[in-house]
C-alpha atoms as a PDB file:
ATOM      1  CA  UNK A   1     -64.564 -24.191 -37.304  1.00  0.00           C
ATOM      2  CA  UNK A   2     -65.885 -26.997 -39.237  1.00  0.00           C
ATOM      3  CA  UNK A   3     -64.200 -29.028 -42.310  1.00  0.00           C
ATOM      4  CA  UNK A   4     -62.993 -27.243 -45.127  1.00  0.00           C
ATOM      5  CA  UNK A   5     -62.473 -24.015 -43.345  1.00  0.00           C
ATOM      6  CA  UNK A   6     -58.706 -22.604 -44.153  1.00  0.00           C
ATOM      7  CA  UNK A   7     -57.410 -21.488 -40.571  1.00  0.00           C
ATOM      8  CA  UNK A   8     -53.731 -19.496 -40.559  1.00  0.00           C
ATOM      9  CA  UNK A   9     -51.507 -20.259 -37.706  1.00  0.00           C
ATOM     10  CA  UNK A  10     -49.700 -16.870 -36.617  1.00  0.00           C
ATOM     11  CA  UNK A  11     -47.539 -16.663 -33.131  1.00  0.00           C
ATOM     12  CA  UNK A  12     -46.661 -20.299 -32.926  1.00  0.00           C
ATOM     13  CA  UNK A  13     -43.892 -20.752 -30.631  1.00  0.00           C
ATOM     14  CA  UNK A  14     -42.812 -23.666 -28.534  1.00  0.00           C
ATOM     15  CA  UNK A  15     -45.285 -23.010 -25.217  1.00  0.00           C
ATOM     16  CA  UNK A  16     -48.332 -23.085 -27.752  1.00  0.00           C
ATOM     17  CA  UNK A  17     -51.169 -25.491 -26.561  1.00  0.00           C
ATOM     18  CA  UNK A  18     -50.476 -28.948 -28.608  1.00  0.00           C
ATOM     19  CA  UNK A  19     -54.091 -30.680 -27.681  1.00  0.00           C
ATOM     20  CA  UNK A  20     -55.138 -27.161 -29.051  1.00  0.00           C
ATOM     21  CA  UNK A  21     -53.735 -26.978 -32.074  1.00  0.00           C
ATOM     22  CA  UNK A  22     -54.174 -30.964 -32.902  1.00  0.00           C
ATOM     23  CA  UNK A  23     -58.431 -30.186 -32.090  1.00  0.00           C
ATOM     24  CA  UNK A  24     -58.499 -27.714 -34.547  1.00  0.00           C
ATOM     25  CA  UNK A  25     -56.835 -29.126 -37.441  1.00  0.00           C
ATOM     26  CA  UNK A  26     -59.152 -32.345 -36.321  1.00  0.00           C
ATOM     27  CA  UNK A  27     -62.483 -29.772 -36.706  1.00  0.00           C
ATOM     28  CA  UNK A  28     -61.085 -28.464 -39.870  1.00  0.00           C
ATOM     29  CA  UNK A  29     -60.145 -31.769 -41.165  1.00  0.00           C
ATOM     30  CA  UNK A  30     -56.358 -30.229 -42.360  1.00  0.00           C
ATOM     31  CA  UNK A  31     -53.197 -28.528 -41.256  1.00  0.00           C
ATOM     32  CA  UNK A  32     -53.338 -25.257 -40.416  1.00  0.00           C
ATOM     33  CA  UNK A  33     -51.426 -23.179 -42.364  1.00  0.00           C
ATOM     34  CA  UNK A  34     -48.866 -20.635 -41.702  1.00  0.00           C
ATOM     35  CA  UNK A  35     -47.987 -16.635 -42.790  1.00  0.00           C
ATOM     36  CA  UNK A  36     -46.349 -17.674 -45.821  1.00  0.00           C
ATOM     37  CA  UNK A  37     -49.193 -19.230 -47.197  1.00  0.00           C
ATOM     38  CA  UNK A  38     -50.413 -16.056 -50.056  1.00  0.00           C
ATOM     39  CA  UNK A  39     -53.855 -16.785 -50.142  1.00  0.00           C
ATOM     40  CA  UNK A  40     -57.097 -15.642 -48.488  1.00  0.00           C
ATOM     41  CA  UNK A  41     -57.867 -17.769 -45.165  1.00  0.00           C
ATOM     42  CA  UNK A  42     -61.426 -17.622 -43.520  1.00  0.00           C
ATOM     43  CA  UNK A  43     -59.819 -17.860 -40.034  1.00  0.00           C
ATOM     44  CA  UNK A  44     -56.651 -16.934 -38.209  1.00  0.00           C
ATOM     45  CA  UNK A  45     -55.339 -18.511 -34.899  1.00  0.00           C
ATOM     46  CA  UNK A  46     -53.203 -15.834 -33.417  1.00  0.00           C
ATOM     47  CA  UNK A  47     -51.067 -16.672 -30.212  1.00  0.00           C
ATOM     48  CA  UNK A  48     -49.987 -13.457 -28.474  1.00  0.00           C
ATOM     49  CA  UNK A  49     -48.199 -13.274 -25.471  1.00  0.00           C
ATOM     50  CA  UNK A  50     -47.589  -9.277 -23.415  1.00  0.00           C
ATOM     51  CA  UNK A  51     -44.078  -9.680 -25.120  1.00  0.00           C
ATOM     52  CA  UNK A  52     -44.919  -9.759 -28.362  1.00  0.00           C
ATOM     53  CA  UNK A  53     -45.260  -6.577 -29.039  1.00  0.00           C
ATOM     54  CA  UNK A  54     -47.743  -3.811 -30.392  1.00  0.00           C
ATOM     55  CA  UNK A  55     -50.989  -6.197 -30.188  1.00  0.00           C
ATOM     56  CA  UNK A  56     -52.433  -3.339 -33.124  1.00  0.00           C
ATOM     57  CA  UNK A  57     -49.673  -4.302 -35.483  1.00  0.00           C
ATOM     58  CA  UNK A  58     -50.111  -7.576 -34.814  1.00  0.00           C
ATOM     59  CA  UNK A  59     -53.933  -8.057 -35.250  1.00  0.00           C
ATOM     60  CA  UNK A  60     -53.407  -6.221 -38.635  1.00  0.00           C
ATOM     61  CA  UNK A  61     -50.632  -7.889 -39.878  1.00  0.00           C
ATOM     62  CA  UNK A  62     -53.083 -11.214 -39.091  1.00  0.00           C
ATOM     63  CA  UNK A  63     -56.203  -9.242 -41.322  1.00  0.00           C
ATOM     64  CA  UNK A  64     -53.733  -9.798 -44.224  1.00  0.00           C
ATOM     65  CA  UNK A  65     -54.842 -13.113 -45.875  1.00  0.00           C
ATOM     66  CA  UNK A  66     -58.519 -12.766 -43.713  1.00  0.00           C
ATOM     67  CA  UNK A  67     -61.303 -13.378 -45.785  1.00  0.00           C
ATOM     68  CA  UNK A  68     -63.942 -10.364 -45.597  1.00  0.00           C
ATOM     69  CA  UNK A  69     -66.345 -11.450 -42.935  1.00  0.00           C
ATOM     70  CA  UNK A  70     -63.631 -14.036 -41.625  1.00  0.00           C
ATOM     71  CA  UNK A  71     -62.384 -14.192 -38.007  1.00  0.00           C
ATOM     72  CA  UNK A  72     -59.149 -13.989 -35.550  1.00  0.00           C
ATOM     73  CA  UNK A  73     -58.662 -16.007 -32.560  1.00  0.00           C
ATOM     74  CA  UNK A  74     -56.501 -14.535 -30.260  1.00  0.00           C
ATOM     75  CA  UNK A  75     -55.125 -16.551 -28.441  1.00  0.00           C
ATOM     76  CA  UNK A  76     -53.713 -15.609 -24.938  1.00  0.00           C
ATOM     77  CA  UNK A  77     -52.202 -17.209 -21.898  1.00  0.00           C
ATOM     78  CA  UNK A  78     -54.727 -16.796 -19.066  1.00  0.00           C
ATOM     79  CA  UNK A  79     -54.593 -14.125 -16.186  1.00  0.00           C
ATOM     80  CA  UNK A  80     -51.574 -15.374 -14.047  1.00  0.00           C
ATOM     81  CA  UNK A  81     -49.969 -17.055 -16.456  1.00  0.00           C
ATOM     82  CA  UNK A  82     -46.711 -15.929 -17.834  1.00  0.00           C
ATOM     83  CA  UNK A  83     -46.978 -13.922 -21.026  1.00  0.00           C
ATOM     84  CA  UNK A  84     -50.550 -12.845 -20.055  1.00  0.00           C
ATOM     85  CA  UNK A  85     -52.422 -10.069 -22.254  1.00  0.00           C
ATOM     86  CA  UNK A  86     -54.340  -7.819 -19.841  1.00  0.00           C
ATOM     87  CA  UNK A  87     -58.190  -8.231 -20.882  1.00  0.00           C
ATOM     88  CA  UNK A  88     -58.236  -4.610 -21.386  1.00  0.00           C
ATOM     89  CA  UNK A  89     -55.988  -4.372 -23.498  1.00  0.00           C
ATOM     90  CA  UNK A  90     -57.653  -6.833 -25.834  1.00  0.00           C
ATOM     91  CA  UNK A  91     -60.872  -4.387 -25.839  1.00  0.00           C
ATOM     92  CA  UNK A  92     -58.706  -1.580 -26.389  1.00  0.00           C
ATOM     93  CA  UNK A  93     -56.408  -2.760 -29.205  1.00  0.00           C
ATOM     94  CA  UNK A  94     -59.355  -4.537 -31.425  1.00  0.00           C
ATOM     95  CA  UNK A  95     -61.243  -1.650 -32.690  1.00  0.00           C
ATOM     96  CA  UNK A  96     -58.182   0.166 -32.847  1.00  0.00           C
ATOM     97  CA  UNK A  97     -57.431  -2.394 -36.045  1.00  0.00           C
ATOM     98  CA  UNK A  98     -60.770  -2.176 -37.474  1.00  0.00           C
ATOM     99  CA  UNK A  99     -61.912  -5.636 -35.352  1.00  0.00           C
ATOM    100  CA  UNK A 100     -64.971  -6.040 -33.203  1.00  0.00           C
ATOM    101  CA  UNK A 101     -65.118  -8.310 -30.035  1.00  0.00           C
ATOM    102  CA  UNK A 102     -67.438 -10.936 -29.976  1.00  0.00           C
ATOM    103  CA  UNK A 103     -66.471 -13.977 -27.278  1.00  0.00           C
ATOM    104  CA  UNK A 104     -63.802 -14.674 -24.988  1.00  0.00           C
ATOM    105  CA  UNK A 105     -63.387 -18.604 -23.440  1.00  0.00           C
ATOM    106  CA  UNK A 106     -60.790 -20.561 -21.965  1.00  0.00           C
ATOM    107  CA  UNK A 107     -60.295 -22.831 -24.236  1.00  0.00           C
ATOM    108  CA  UNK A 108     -57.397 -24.958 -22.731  1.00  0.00           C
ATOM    109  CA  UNK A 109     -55.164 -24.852 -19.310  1.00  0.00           C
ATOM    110  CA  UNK A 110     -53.043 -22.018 -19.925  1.00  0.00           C
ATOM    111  CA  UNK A 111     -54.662 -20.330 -23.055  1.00  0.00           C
ATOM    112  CA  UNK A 112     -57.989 -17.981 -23.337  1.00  0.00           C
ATOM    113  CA  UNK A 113     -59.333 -17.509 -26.826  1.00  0.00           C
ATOM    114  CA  UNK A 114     -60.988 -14.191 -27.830  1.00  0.00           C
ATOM    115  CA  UNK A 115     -62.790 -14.152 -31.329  1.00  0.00           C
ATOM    116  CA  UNK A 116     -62.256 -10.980 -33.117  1.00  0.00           C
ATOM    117  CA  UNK A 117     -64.471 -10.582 -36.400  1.00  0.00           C
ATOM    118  CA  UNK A 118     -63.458  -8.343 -39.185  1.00  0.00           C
ATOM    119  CA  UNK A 119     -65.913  -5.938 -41.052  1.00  0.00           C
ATOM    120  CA  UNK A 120     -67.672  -7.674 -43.538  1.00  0.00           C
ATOM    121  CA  UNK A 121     -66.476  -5.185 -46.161  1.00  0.00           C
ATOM    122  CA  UNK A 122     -62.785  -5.825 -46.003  1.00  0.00           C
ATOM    123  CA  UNK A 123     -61.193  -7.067 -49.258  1.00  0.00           C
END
């Protein structure tokens, strides 16, 4: 994510990664914002714990505002932590909402990121 980009915030709660959240509106030289925001974003942060629910619904409720071409972050606590999405369920759930897996990294202590990238002819 560079400067510029618009990144949506979706899932925030209060056991969301702080130094996380503070580096990427640093890269992207703004605030994130949030759901109620009613205009196209080019990426969406997406914390999702096992508790959340349906992880379909909620990877298309975040394709909403996506840009065509734009990408999710799904955000996860890491194997062992509480809250933790089973990988395979990730996998399973992304094509399901029209979404194609492309990395997966731990990107702090207790969080993994996966990108997700939507079709490039979404509207």
């Amino acid at each position: 994510m560079t400067a510029g980009t618009v990144v949506q915030e979706l899932g925030w709660d209060n056991d969301t990664d702080d130094a996380l959240r503070v580096a990427i509106e640093d890269a992207i030289d703004a605030d994130m914002v949030d759901g109620d925001y009613g205009n196209v974003v080019d990426a969406v942060v997406l914390w999702w714990r096992d508790d959340d629910g349906d992880l379909v619904d909620g990877l298309v409720d975040a394709l909403t505002d996506l840009v065509g071409g734009g990408s999710i972050w799904l955000l996860t606590p890491k194997v062992g932590r509480p809250g933790a999405v089973d990988p395979a369920d990730i996998t399973e759930a992304a094509p399901i909402a029209g979404l194609a897996q492309t990395t997966t990294a731990a990107v702090s202590k207790d969080w993994s990121a996966t990108r997700l990238v939507a079709p490039k002819t979404r509207q």
